[in-house]
Structures are given as structure tokens and as C-alpha cells.
C-alpha atoms as a PDB file:
ATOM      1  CA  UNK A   1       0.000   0.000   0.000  1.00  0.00           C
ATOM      2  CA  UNK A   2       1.093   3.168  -1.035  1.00  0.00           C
ATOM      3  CA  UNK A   3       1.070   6.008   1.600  1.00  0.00           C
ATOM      4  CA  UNK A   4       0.596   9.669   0.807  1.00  0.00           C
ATOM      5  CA  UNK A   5       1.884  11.584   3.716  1.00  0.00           C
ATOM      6  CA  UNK A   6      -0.340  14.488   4.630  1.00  0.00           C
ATOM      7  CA  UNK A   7       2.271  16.927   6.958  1.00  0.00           C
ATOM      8  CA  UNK A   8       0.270  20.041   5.494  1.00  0.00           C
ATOM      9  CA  UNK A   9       2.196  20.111   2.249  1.00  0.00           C
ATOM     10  CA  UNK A  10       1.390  19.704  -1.082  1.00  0.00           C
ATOM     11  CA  UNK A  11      -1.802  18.666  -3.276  1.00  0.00           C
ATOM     12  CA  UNK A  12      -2.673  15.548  -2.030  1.00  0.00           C
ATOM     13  CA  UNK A  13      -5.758  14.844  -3.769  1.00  0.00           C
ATOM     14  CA  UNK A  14      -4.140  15.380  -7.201  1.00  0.00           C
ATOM     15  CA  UNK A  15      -1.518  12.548  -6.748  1.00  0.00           C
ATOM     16  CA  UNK A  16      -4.593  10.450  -4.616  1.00  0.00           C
ATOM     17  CA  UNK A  17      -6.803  11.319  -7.716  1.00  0.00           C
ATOM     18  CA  UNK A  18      -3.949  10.168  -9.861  1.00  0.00           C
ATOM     19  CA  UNK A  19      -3.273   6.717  -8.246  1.00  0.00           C
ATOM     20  CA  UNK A  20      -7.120   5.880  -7.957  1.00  0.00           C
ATOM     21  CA  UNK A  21      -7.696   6.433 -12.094  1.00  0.00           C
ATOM     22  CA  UNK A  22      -4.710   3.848 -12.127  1.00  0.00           C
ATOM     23  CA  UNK A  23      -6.658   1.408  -9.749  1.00  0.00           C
ATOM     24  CA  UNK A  24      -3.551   1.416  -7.329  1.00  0.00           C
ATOM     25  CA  UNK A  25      -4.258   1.515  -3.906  1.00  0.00           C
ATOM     26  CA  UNK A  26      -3.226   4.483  -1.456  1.00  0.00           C
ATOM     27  CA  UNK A  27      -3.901   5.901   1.981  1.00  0.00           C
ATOM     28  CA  UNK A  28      -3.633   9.389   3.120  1.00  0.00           C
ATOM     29  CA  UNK A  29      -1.397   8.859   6.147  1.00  0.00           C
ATOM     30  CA  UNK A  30      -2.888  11.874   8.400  1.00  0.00           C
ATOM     31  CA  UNK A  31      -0.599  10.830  11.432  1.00  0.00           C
ATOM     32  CA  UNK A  32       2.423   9.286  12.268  1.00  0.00           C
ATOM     33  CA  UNK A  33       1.170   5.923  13.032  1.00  0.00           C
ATOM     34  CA  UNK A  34      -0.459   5.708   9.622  1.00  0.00           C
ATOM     35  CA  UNK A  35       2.876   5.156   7.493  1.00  0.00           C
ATOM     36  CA  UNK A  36       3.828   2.135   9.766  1.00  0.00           C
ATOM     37  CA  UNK A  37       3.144  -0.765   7.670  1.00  0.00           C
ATOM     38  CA  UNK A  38       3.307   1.017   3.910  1.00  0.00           C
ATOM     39  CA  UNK A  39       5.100  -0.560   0.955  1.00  0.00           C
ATOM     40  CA  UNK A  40       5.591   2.670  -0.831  1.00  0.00           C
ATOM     41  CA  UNK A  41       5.554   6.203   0.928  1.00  0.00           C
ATOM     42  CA  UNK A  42       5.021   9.555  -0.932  1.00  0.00           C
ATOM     43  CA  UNK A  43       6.247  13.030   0.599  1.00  0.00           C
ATOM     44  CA  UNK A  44       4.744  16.040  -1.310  1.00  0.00           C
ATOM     45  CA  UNK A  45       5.912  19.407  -0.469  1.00  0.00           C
ATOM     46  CA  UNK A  46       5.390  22.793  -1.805  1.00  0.00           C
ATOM     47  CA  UNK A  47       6.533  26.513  -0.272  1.00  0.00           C
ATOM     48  CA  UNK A  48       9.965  27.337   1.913  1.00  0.00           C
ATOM     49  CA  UNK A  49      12.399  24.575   3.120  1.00  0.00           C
ATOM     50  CA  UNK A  50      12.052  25.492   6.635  1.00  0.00           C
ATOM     51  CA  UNK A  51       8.633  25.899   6.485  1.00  0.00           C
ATOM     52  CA  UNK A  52       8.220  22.480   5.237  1.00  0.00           C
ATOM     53  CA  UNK A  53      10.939  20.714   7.530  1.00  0.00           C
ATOM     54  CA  UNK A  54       9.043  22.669  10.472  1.00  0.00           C
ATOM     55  CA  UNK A  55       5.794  20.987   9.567  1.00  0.00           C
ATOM     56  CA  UNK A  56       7.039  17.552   9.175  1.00  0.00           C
ATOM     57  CA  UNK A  57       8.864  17.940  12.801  1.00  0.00           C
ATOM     58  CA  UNK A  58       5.943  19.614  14.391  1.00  0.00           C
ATOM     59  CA  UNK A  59       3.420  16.509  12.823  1.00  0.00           C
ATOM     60  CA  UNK A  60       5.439  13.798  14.453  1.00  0.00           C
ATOM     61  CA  UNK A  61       6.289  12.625  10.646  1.00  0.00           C
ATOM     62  CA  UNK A  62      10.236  12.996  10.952  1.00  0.00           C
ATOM     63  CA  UNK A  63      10.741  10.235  13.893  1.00  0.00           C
ATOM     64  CA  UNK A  64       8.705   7.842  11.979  1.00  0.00           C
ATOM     65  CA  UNK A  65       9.894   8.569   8.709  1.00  0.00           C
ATOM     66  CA  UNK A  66      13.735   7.843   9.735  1.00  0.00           C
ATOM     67  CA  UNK A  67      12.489   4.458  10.844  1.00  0.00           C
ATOM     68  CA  UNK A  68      10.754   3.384   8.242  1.00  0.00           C
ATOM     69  CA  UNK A  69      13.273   4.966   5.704  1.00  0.00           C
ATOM     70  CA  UNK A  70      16.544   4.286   7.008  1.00  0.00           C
ATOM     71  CA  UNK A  71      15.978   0.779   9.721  1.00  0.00           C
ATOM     72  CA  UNK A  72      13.139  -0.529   7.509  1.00  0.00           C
ATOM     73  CA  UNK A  73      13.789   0.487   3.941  1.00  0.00           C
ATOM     74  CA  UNK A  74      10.663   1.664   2.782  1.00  0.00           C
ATOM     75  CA  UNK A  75      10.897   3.252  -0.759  1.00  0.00           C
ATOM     76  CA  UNK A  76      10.068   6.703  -0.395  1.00  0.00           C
ATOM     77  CA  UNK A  77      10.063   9.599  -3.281  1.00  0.00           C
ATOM     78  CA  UNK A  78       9.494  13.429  -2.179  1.00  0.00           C
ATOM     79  CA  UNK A  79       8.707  16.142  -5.087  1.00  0.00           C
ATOM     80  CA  UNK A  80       9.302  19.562  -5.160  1.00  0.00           C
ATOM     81  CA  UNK A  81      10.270  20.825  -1.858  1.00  0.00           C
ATOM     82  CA  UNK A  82       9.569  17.218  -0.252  1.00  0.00           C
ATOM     83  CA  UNK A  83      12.352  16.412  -2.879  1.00  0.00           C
ATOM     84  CA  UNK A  84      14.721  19.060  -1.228  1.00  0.00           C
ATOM     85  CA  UNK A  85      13.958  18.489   2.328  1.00  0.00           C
ATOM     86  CA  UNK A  86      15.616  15.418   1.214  1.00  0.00           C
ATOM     87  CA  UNK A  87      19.070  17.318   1.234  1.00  0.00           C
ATOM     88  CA  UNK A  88      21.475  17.854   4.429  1.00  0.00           C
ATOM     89  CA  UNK A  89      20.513  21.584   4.251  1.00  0.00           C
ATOM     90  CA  UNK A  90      19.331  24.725   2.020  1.00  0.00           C
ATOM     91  CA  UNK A  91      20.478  27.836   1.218  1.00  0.00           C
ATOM     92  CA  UNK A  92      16.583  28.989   1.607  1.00  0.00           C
ATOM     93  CA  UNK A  93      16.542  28.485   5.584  1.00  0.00           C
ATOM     94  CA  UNK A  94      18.210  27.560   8.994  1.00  0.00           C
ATOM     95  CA  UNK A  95      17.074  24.096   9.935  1.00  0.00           C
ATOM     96  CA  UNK A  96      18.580  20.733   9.279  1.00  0.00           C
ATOM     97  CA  UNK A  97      17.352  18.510   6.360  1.00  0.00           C
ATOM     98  CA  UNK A  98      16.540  15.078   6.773  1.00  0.00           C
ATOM     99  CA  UNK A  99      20.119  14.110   5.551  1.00  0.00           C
ATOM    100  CA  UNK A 100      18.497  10.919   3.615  1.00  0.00           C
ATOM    101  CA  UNK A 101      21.041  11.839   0.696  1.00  0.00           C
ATOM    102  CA  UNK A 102      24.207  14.014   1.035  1.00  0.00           C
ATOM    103  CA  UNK A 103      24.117  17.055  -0.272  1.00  0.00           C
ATOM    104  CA  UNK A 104      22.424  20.829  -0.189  1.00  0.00           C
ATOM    105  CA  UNK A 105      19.848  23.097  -1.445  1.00  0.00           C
ATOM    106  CA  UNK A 106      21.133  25.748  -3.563  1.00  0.00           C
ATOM    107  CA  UNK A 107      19.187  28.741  -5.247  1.00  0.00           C
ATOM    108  CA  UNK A 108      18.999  29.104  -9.216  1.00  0.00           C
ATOM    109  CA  UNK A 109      21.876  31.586 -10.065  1.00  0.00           C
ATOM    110  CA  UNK A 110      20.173  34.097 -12.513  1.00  0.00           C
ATOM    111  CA  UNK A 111      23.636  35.415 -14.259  1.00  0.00           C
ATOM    112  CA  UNK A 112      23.048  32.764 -16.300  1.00  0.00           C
ATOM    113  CA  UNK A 113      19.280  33.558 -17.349  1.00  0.00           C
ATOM    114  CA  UNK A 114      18.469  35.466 -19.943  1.00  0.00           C
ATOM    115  CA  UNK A 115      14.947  35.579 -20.493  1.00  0.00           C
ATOM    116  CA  UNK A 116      12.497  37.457 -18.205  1.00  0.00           C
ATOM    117  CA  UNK A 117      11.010  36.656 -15.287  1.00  0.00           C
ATOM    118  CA  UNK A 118      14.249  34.912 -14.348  1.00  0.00           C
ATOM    119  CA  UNK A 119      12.625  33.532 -11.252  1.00  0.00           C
ATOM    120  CA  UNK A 120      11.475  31.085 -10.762  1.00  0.00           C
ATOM    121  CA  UNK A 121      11.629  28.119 -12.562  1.00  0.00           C
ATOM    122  CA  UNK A 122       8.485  27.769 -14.126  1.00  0.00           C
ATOM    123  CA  UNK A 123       6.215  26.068 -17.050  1.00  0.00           C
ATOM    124  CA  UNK A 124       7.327  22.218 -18.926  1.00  0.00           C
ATOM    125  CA  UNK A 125      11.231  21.607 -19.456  1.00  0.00           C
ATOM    126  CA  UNK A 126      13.079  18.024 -21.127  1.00  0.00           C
ATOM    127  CA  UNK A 127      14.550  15.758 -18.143  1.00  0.00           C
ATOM    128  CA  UNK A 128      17.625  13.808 -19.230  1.00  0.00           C
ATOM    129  CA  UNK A 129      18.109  10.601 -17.052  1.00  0.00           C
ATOM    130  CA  UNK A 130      21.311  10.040 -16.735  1.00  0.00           C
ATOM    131  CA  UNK A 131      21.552   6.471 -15.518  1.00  0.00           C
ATOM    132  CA  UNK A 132      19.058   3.364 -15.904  1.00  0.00           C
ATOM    133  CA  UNK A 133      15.852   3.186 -13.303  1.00  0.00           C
ATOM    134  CA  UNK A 134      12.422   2.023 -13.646  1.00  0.00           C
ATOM    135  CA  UNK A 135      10.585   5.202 -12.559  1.00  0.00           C
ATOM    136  CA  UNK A 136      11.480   6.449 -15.951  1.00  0.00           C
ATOM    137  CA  UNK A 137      10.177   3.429 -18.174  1.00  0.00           C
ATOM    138  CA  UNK A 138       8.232   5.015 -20.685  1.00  0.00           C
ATOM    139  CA  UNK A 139       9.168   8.358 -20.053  1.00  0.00           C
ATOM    140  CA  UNK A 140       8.795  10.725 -23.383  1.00  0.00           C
ATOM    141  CA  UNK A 141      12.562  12.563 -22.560  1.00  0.00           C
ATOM    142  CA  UNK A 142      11.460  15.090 -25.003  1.00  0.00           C
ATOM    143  CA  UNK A 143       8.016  16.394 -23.719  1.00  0.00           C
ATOM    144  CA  UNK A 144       9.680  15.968 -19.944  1.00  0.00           C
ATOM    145  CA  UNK A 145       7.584  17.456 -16.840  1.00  0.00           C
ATOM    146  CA  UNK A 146       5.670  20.236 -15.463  1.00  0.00           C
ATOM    147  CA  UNK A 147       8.656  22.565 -12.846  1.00  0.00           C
ATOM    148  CA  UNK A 148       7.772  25.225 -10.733  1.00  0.00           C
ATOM    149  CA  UNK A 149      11.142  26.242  -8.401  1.00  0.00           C
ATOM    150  CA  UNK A 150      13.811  28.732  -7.666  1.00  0.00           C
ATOM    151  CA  UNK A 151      15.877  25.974  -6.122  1.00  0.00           C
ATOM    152  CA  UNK A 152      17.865  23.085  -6.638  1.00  0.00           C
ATOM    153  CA  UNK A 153      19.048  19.842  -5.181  1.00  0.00           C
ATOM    154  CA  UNK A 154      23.089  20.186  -5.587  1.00  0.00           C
ATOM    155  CA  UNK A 155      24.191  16.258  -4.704  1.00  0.00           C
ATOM    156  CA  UNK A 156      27.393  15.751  -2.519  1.00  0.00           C
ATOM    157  CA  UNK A 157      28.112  12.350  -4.900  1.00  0.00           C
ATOM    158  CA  UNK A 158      27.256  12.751  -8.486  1.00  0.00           C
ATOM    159  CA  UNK A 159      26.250   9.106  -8.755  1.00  0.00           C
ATOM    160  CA  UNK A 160      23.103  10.003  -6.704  1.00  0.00           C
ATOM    161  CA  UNK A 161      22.185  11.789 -10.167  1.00  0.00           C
ATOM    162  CA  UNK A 162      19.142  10.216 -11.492  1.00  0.00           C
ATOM    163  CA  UNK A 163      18.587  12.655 -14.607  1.00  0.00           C
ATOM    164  CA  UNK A 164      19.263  16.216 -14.952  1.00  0.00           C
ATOM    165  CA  UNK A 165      17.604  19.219 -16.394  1.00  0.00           C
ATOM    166  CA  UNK A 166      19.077  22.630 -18.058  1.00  0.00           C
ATOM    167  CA  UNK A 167      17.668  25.876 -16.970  1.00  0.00           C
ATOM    168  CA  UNK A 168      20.976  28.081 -17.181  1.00  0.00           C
ATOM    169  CA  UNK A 169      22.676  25.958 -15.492  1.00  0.00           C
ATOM    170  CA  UNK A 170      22.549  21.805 -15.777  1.00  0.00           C
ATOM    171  CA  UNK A 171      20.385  20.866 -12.113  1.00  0.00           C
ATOM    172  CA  UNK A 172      19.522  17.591 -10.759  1.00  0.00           C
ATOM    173  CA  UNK A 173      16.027  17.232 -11.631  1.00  0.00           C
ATOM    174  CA  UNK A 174      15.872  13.695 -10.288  1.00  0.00           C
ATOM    175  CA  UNK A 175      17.864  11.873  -7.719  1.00  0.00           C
ATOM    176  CA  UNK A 176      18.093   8.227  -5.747  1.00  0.00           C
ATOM    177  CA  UNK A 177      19.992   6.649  -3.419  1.00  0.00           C
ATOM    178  CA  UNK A 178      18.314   2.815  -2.560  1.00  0.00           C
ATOM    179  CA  UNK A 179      15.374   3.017  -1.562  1.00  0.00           C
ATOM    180  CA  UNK A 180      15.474   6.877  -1.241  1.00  0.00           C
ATOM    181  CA  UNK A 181      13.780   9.067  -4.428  1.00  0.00           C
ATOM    182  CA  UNK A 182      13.360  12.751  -4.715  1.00  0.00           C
ATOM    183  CA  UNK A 183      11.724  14.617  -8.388  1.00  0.00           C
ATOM    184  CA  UNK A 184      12.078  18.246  -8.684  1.00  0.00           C
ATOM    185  CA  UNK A 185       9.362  18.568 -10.868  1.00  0.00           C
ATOM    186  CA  UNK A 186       5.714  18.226 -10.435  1.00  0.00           C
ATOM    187  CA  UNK A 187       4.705  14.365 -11.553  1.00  0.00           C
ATOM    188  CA  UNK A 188       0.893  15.268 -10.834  1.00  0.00           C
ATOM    189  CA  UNK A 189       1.235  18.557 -13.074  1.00  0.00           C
ATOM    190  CA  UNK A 190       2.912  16.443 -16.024  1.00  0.00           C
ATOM    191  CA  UNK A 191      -0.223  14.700 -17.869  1.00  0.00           C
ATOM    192  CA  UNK A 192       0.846  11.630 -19.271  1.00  0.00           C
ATOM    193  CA  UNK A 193       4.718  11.517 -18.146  1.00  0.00           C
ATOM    194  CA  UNK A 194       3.549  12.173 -14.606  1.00  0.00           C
ATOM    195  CA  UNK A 195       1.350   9.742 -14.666  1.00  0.00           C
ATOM    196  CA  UNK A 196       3.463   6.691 -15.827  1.00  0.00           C
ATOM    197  CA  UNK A 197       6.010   8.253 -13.312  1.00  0.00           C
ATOM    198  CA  UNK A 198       3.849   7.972 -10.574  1.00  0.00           C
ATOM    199  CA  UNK A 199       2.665   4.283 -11.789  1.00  0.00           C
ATOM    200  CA  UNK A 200       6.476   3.331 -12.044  1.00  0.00           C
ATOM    201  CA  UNK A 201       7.200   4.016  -8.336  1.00  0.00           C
ATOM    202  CA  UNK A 202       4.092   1.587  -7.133  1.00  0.00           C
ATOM    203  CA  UNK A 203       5.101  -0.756  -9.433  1.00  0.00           C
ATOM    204  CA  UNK A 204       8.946  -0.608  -7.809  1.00  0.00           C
END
């Protein structure tokens, strides 16, 4: 069973609306206690880093998460910001990451943008994986995904690369380490790559 963690980040619904068309099963895990026991677990996240981190410590989701994560080796995938909160820390805020893969958050750096608004990120862009996985089986490389960001994941170890994107500079717009998956972009924003995305992690 897949669990959708609900911390008070991200739309929900669309990636629960996603998984039911599929006929996959899912839970919203609204507490702690609800991810004990999942197969798969999704962590959404949109807005600040420390905003974010701050909600998953204040829900009681962090404690549980490292268990299942780290002791039990759930596969988990975060997007967006759940993707960054990922890292060991941001450039964005103050507070500790949850460390699951080395590295740090790093903003977009506009010298190399030409076109106006700069900032942020935003609209469809090509994602170039950069090593074989299953959560990209079937992924059209040209249409790519739906982004919406001003920063990026900046891995310590390049082989935690899982593709890469170009927006001024080359950013990691996927990454993996085990059982631990992070997208930058948004899977439930991406019509029909999303969705086979989002089928390839239950299927992992």
C-alpha cells in the first residue's frame, strides 16, 4: 500500500486522484502511526524549506519517517520541496534537512538567465536521465515534466544523479539513493509523463 503523507504540504488529492484512475491503492497517512506498515511512501511538499521541515517535525512525521526509511527500507520519493527536504541543508533556511542523501539546497543563479522573469523556474522543461531506473520506463525525454522552483538539489556524490535538467545551469532534476527518491518537478502537473512516473514508483 502506497502512503501519501499528509504533513500540510502539497496537493494531495491530485496525486490520490492520480493513483485511484490507475486502480492502485493508497492511503492518506494523516498521522504518524499511519505510514507504519506502507510498501511505498510519498512526501509532497510545496513553499519554503524550513517551512516544510518545520511541519514535518511539528506533525510527528520525521521520527517515523527515519524508521521506516533508514531501519526498515521503505521506498520513499518526495517532489518539489519534499524532494529538497531530502538534502542535508538549504540555502533557503536555517534548519537541518533530513540528511536521507548528502548534499544541499542551492538557489537558481540568474547570471546565467536570460529571459524574463528569471525567477522562478516555471512552465514544462526536457529531463535527461542520466543512468538506468524504472521510474522512468516510458518516459517521453522530449516532452519531460511540469517545474515550478527557484531551487535546486546540488548532490554531494554525483552518482546520486538520477537525470538532470538545463535551466541556465545543468540541475539535478531527479535523484536516488536505494530506496530513497526525490523529483524536482511536479509528476501530478505532467499529464501523461507524470502519470506513468507515478505508476512506475508503485510498481517498484
Amino acid at each position: 500500500m502506497i502512503k501519501i503523507i499528509d504533513y500540510g504540504s502539497g496537493n494531495i488529492s491530485a496525486i490520490g486522484n492520480i493513483y485511484e484512475k490507475l486502480n492502485i491503492p493508497y492511503e492518506i497517512a494523516k498521522t504518524p502511526a499511519d505510514i507504519v506498515g506502507a510498501k511505498k511512501l510519498f512526501l509532497p511538499g510545496v513553499g519554503a524549506f524550513d517551512e516544510t521541515i518545520s511541519m514535518l517535525d511539528k506533525t510527528g512525521f520525521r521520527k517515523v519517517l527515519d524508521i521506516e526509511v533508514l531501519q526498515n527500507r521503505i521506498p520513499i520519493i518526495g517532489i518539489c520541496v519534499g524532494m529538497q527536504i531530502l538534502a542535508e541543508r538549504s540555502e533557503e533556511g536555517d534548519l537541518p534537512g533530513l540528511g536521507y542523501i548528502k548534499g544541499q539546497v542551492k538557489k537558481i543563479d540568474e547570471s546565467f538567465l536570460k529571459e524574463k522573469p528569471k525567477l522562478p523556474h516555471l512552465g514544462w522543461n526536457r529531463v535527461t536521465p542520466k543512468k538506468s531506473n524504472q521510474l522512468f520506463d516510458g518516459i517521453d525525454d522530449e516532452i519531460g515534466f511540469y517545474f515550478l522552483h527557484t531551487y535546486y538539489f546540488e548532490c554531494l556524490d554525483s552518482v546520486d544523479i538520477l537525470a538532470t535538467s538545463d535551466y541556465g545551469q545543468t540541475f539535478a532534476s531527479a535523484i536516488c539513493r536505494d530506496n530513497v527518491f526525490g523529483v524536482q518537478f511536479h509528476p501530478e502537473k505532467s499529464h501523461h509523463n507524470g502519470i506513468k512516473l507515478l505508476q512506475n514508483f508503485a510498481l517498484l
